[in-house]
N, C-alpha and C. Protein backbone atom coordinates (compact mmCIF):
# COMPACT_ATOMS: atom_id res chain seq x y z
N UNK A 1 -34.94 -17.68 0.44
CA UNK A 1 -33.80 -17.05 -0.22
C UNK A 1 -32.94 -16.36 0.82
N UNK A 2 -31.81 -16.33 0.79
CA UNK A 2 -30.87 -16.37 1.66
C UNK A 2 -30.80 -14.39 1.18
N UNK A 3 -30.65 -13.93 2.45
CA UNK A 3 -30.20 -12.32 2.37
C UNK A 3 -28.79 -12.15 1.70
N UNK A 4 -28.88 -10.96 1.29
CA UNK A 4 -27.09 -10.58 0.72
C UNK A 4 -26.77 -10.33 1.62
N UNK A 5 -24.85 -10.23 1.53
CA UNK A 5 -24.46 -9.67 2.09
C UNK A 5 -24.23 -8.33 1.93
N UNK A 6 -24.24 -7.48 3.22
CA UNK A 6 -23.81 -6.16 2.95
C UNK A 6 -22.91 -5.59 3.85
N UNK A 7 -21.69 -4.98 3.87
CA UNK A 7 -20.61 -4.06 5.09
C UNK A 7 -20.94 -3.34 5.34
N UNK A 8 -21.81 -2.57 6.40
CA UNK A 8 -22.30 -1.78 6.69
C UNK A 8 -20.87 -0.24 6.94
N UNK A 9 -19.55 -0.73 6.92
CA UNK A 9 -18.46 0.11 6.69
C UNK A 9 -18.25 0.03 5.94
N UNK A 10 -18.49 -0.47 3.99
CA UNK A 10 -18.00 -0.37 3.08
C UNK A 10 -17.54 0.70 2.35
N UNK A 11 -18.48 2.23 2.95
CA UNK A 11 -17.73 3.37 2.54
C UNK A 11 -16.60 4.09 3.22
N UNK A 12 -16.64 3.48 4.33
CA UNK A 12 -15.59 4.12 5.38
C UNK A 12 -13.87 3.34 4.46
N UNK A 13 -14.18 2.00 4.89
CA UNK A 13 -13.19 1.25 3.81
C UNK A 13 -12.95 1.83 2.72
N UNK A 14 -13.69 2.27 1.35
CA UNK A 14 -13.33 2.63 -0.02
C UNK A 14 -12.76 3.84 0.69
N UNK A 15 -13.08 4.89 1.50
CA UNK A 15 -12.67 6.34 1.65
C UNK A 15 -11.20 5.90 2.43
N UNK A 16 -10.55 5.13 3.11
CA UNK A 16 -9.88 4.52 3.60
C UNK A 16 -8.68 4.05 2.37
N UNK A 17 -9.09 3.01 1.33
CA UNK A 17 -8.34 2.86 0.71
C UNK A 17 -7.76 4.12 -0.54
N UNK A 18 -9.03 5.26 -0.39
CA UNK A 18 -8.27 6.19 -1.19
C UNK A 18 -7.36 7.01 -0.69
N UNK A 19 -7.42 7.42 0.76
CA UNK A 19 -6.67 7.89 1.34
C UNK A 19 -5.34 7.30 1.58
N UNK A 20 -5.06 5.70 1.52
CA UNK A 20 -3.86 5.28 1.43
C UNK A 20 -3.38 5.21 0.02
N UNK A 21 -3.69 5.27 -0.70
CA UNK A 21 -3.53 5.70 -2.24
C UNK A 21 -2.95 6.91 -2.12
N UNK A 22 -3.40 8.04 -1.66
CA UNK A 22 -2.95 9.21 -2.07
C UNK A 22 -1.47 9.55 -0.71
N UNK A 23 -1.84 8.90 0.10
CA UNK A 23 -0.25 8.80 0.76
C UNK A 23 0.52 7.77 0.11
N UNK A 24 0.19 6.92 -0.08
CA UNK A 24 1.26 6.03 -1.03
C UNK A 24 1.94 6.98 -2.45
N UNK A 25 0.67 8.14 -3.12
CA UNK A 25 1.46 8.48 -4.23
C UNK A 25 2.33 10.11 -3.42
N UNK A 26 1.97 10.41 -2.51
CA UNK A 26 2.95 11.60 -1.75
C UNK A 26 4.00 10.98 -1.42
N UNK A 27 4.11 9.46 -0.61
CA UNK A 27 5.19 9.13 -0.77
C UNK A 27 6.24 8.82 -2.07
N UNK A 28 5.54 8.31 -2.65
CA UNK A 28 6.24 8.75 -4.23
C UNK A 28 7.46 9.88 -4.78
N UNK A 29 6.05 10.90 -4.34
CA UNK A 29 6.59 12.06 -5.10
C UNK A 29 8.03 12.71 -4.15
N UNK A 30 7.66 12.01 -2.64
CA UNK A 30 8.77 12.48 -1.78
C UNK A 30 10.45 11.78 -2.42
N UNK A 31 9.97 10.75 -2.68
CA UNK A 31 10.80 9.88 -3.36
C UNK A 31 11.67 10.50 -4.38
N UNK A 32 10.43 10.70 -5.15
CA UNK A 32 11.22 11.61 -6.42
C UNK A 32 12.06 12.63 -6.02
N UNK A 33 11.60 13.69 -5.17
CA UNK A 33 12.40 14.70 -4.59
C UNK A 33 14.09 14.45 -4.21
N UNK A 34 13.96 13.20 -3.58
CA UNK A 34 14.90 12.75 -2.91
C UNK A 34 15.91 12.40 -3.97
N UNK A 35 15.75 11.51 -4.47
CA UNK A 35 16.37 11.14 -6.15
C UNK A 35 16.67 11.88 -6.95
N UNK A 36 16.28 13.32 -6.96
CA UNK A 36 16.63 14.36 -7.48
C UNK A 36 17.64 15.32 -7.09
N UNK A 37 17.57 15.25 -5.76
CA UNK A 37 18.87 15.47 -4.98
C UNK A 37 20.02 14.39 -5.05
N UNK A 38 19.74 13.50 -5.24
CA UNK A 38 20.89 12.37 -5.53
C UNK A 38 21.48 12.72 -6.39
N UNK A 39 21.03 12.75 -7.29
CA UNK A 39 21.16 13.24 -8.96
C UNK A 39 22.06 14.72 -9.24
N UNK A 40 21.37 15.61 -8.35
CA UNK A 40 22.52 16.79 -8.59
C UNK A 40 23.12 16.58 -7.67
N UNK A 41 23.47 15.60 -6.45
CA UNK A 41 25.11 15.73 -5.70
C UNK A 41 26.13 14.71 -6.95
N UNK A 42 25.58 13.80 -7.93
CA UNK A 42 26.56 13.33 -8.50
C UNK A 42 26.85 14.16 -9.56
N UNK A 43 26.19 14.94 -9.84
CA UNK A 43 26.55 15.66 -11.31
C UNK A 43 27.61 16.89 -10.53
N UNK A 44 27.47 17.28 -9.02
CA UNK A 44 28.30 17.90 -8.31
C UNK A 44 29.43 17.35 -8.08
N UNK A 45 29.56 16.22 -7.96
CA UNK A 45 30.80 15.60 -7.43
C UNK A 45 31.55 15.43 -8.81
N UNK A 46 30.71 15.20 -10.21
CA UNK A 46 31.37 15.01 -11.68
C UNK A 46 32.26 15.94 -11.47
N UNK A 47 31.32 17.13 -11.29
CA UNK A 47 31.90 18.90 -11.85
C UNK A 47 33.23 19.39 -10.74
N UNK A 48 32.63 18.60 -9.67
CA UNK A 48 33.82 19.12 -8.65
C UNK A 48 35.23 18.24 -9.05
N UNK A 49 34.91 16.78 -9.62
CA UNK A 49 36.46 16.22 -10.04
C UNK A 49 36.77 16.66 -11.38
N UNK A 50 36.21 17.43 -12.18
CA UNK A 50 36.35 17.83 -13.61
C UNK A 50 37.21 19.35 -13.35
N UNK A 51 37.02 20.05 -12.47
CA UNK A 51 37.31 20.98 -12.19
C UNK A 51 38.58 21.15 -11.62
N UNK A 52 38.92 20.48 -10.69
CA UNK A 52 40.50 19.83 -9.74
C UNK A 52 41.48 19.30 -10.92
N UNK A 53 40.69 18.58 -12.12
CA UNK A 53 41.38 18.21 -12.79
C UNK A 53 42.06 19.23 -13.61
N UNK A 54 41.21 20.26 -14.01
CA UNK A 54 41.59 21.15 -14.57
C UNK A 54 42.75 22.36 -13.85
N UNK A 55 42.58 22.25 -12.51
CA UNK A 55 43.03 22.76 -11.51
C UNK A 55 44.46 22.28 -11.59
N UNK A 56 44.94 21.07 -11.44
CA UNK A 56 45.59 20.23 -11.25
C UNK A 56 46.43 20.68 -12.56
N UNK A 57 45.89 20.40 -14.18
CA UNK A 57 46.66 21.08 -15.08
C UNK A 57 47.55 22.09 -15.34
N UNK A 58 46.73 23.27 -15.02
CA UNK A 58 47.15 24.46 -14.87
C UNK A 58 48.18 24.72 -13.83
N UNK A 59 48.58 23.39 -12.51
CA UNK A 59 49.42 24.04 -11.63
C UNK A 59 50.66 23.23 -12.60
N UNK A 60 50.89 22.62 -13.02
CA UNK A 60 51.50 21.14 -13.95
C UNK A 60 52.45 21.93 -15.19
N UNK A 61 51.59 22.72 -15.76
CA UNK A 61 51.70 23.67 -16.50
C UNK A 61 52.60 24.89 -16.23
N UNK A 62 52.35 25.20 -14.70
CA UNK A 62 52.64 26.75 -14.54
C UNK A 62 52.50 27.83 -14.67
N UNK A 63 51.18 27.19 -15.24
CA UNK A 63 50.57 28.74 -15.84
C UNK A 63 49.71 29.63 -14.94
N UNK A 64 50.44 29.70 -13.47
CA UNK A 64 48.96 30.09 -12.76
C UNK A 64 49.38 31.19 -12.11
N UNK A 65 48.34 32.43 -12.30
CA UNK A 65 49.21 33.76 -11.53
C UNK A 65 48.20 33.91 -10.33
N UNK A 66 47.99 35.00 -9.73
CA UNK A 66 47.36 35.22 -8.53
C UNK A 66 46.07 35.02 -8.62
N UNK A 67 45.65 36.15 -9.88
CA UNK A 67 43.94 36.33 -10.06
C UNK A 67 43.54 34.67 -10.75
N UNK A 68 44.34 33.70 -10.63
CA UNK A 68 43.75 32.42 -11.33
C UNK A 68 43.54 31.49 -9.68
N UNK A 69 44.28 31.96 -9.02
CA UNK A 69 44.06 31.11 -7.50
C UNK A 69 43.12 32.06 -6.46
N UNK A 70 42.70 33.38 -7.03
CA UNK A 70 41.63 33.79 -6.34
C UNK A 70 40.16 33.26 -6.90
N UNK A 71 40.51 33.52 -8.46
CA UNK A 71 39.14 32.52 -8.94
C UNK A 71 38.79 31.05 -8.60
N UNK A 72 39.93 30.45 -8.71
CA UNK A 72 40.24 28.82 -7.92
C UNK A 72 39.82 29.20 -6.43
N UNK A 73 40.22 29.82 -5.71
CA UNK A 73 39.81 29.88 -4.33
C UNK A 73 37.73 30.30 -4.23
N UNK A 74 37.82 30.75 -5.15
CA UNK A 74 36.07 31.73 -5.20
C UNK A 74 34.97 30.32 -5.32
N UNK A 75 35.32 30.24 -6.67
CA UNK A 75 34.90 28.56 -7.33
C UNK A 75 35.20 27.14 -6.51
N UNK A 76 36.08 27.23 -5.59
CA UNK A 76 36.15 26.35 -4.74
C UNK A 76 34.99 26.36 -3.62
N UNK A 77 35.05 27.87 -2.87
CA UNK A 77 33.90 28.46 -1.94
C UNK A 77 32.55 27.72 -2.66
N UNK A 78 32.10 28.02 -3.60
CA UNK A 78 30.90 28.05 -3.92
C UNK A 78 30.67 26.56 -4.55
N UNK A 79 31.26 25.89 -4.75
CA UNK A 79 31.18 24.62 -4.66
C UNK A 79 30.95 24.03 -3.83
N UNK A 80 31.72 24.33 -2.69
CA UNK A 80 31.46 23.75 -0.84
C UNK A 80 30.16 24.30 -1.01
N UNK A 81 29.82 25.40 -1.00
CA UNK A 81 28.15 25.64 -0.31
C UNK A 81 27.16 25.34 -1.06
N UNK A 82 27.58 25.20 -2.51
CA UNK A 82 26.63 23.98 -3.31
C UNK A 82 26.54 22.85 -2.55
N UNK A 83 27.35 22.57 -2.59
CA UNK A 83 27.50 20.71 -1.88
C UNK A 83 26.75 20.76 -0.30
N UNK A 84 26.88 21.84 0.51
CA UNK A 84 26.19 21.88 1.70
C UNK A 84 25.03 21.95 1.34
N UNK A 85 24.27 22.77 0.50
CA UNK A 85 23.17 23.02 0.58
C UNK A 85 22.44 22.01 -0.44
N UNK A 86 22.81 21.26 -1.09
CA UNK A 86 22.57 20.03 -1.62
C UNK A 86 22.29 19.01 -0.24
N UNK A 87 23.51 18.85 0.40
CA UNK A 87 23.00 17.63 1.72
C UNK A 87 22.15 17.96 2.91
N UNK A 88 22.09 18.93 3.00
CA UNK A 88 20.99 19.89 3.63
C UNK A 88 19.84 19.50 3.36
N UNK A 89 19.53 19.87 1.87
CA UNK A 89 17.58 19.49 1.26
C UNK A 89 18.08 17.64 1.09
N UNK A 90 19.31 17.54 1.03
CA UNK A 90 18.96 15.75 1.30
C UNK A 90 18.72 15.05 2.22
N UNK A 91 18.87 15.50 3.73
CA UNK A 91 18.60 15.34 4.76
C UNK A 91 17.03 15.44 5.15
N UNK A 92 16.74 16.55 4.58
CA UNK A 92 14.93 17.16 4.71
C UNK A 92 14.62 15.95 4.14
N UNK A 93 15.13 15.84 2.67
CA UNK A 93 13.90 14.52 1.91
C UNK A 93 14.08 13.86 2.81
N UNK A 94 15.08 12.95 3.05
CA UNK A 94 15.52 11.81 3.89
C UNK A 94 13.95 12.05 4.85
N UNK A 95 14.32 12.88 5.59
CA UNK A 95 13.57 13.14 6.86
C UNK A 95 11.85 13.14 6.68
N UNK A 96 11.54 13.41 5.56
CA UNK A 96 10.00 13.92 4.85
C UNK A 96 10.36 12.94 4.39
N UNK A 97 10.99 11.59 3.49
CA UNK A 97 10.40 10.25 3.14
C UNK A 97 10.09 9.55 4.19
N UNK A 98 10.73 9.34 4.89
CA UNK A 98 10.27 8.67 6.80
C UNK A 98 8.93 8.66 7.44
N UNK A 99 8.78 10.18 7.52
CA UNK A 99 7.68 10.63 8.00
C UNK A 99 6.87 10.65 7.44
N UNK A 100 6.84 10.50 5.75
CA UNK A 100 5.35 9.99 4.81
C UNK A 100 5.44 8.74 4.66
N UNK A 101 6.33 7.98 4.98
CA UNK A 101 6.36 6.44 4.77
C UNK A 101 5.54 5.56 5.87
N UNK A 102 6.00 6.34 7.02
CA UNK A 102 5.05 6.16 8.50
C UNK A 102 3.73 6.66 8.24
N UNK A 103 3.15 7.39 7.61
CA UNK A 103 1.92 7.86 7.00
C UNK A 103 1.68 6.53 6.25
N UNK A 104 1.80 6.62 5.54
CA UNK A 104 1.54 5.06 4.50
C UNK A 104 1.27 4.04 5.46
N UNK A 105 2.08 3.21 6.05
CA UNK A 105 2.19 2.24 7.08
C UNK A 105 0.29 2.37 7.83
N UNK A 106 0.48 3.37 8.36
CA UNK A 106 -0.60 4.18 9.39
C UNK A 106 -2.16 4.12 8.55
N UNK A 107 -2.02 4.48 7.13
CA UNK A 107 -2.80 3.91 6.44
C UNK A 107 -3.43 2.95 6.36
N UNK A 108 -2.32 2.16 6.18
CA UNK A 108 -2.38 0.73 5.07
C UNK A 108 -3.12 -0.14 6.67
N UNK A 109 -2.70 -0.01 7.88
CA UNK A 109 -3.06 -0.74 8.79
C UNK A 109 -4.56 -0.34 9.17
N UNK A 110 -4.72 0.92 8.68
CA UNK A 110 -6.65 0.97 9.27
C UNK A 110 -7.00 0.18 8.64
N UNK A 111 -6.91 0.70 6.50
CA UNK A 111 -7.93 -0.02 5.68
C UNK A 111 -7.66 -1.69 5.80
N UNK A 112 -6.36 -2.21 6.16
CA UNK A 112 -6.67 -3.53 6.67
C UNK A 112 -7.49 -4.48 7.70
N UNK A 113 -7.43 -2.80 8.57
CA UNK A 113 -7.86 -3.12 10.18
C UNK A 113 -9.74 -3.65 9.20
N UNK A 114 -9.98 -2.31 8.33
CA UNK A 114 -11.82 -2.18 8.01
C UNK A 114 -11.57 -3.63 7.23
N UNK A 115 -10.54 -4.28 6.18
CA UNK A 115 -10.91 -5.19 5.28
C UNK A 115 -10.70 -6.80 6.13
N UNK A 116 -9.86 -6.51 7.21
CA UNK A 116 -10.03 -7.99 8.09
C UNK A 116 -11.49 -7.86 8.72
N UNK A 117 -12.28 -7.07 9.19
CA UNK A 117 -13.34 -7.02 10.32
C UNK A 117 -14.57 -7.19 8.50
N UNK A 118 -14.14 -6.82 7.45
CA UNK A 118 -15.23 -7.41 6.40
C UNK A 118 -15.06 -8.85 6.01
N UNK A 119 -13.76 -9.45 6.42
CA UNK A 119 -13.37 -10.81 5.93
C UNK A 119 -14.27 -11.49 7.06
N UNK A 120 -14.15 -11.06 8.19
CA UNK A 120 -14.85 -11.54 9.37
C UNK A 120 -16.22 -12.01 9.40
N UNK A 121 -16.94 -10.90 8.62
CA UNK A 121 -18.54 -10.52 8.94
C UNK A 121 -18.71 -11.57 7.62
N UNK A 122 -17.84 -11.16 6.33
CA UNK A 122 -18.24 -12.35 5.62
C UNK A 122 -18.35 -13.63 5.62
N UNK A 123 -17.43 -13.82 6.44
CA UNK A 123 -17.28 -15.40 7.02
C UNK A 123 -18.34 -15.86 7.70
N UNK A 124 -18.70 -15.06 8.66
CA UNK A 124 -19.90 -15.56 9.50
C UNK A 124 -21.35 -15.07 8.72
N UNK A 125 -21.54 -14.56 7.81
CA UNK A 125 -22.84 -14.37 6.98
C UNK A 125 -22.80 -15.65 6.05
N UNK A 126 -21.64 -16.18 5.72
CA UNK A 126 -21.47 -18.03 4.61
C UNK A 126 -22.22 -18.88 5.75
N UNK A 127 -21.79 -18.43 6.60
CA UNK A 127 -21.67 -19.77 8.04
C UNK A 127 -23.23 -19.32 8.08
N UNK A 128 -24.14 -18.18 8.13
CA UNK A 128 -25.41 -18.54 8.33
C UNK A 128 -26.03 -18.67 7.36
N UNK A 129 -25.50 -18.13 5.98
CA UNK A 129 -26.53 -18.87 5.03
C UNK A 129 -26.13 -20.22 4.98
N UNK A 130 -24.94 -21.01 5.22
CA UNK A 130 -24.99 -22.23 5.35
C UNK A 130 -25.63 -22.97 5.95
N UNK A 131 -25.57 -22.52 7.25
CA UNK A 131 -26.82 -22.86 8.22
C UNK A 131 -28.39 -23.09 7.48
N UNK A 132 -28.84 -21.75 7.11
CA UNK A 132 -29.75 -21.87 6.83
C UNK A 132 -30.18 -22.76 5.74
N UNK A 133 -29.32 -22.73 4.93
CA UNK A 133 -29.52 -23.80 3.41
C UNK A 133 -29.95 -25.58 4.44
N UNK A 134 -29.04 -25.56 5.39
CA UNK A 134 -29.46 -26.92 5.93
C UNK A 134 -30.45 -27.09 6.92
N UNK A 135 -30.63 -26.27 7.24
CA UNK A 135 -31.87 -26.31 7.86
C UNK A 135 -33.39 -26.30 6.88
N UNK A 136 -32.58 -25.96 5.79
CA UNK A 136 -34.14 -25.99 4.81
C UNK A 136 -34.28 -27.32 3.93
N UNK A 137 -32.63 -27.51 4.03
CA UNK A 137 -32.89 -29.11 3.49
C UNK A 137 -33.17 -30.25 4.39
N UNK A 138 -33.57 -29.80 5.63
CA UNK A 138 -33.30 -30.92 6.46
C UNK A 138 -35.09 -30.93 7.04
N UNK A 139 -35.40 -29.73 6.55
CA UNK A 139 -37.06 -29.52 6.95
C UNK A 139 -37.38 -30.56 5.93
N UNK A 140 -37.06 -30.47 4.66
CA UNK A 140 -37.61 -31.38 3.44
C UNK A 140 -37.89 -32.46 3.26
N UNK A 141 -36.36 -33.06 3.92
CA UNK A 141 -36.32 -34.41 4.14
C UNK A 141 -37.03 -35.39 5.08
N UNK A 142 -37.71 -33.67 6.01
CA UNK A 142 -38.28 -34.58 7.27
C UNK A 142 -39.93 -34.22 6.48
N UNK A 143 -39.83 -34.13 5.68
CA UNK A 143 -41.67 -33.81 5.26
C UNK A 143 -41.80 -35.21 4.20
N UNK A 144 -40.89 -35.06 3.68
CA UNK A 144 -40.37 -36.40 2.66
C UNK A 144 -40.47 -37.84 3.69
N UNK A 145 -39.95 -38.09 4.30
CA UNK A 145 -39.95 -38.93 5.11
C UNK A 145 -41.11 -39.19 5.85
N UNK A 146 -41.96 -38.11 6.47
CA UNK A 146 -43.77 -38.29 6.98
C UNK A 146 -44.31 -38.64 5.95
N UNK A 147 -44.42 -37.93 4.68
CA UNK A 147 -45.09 -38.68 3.27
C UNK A 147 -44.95 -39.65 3.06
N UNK A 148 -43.11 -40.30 3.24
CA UNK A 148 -43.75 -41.77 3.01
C UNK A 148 -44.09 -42.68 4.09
N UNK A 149 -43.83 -42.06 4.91
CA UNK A 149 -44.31 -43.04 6.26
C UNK A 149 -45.75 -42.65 6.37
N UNK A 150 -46.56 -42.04 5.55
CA UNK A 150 -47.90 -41.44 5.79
C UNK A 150 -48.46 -42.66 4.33
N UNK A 151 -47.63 -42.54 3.29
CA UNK A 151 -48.01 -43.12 2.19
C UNK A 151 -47.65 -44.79 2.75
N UNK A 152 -47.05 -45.32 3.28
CA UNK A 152 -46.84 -46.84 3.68
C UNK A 152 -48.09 -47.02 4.25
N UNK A 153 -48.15 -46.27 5.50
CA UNK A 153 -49.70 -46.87 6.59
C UNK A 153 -50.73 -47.19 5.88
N UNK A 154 -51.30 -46.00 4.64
CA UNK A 154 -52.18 -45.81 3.51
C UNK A 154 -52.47 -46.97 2.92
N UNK A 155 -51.18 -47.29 2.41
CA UNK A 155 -50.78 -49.04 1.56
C UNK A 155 -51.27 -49.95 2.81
N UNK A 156 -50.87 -49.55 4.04
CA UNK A 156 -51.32 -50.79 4.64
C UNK A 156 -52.33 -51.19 5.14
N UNK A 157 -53.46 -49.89 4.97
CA UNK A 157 -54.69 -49.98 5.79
C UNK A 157 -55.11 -50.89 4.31
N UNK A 158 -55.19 -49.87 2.98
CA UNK A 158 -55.55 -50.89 1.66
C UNK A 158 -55.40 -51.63 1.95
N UNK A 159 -54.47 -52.79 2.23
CA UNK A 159 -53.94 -53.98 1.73
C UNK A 159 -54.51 -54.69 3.01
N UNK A 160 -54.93 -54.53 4.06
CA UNK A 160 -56.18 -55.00 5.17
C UNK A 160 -56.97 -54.95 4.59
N UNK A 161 -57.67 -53.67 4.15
CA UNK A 161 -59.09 -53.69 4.06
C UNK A 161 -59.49 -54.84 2.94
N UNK A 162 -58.07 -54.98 2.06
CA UNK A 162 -58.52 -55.32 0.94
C UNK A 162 -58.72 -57.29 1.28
N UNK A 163 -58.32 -57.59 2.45
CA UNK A 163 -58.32 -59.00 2.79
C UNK A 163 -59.28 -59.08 3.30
């Protein structure tokens, strides 16, 4: 009976593939981060053309005295440093998806590195139980073959003696 096989790194591998699992789902979540900043620079850019527009009215109109272009000037300020500090943490994600994505990568190439060197060992454990399967059929055939070359002579001493 032919031995099993066994990977003598098979836990290093499973601990391997969980660890690229859990950088694959940090990269994720970096993801999400990032997309979330996407998300409030467009709802910024809505509010900032909703606002001009309204801006835009009111000069159209004439209805605009001082304290309405200091508030326009205030609300303008703080819009810019919304918008900076929006591309700011979009830059970080940017920068933190990269650098967990290269994590991932860095991963994914050990537990391949452990699952090619098990494709390996498996290959050559087929190749010796193959071996061995023929070598046991080939013992058989040669015991098979003395039997009947043992059983012919038998027949032939009979078949003398018997003349």
């Amino acid at each position: 009976m032919a031995k099993r096989f066994r990977f003598r790194l098979g836990q290093v591998l499973n601990l391997r593939k969980q660890v690229e699992e859990l950088r694959i789902r940090e990269l994720a979540q970096a993801k999400g981060e990032l997309l979330k900043i996407e998300d409030l620079l467009k709802e910024h850019a809505e509010e900032e053309k909703a606002f001009l527009r309204r801006y835009g009215d009111f000069e159209k109109a004439g209805t605009f005295n001082s304290d309405d272009v200091m508030t326009y000037c205030q609300y303008k300020d703080w819009l810019l440093r919304r918008e900076k500090g929006y591309r700011r943490r979009e830059l970080e994600w940017i920068k933190e998806v990269e650098r967990r994505r290269q994590v991932v990568v860095k991963a994914s190439r050990e537990r391949q590195l452990l699952e090619n060197l098990r494709e390996k060992q498996l290959r050559a454990h087929a190749q010796e139980v193959l071996g061995e399967e023929q070598r046991f059929l080939d013992e058989i055939s040669s015991i098979a073959f003395v039997r009947r070359a043992r059983a012919l002579q038998l027949a032939d001493v009979h078949e003398n003696l018997g003349r």
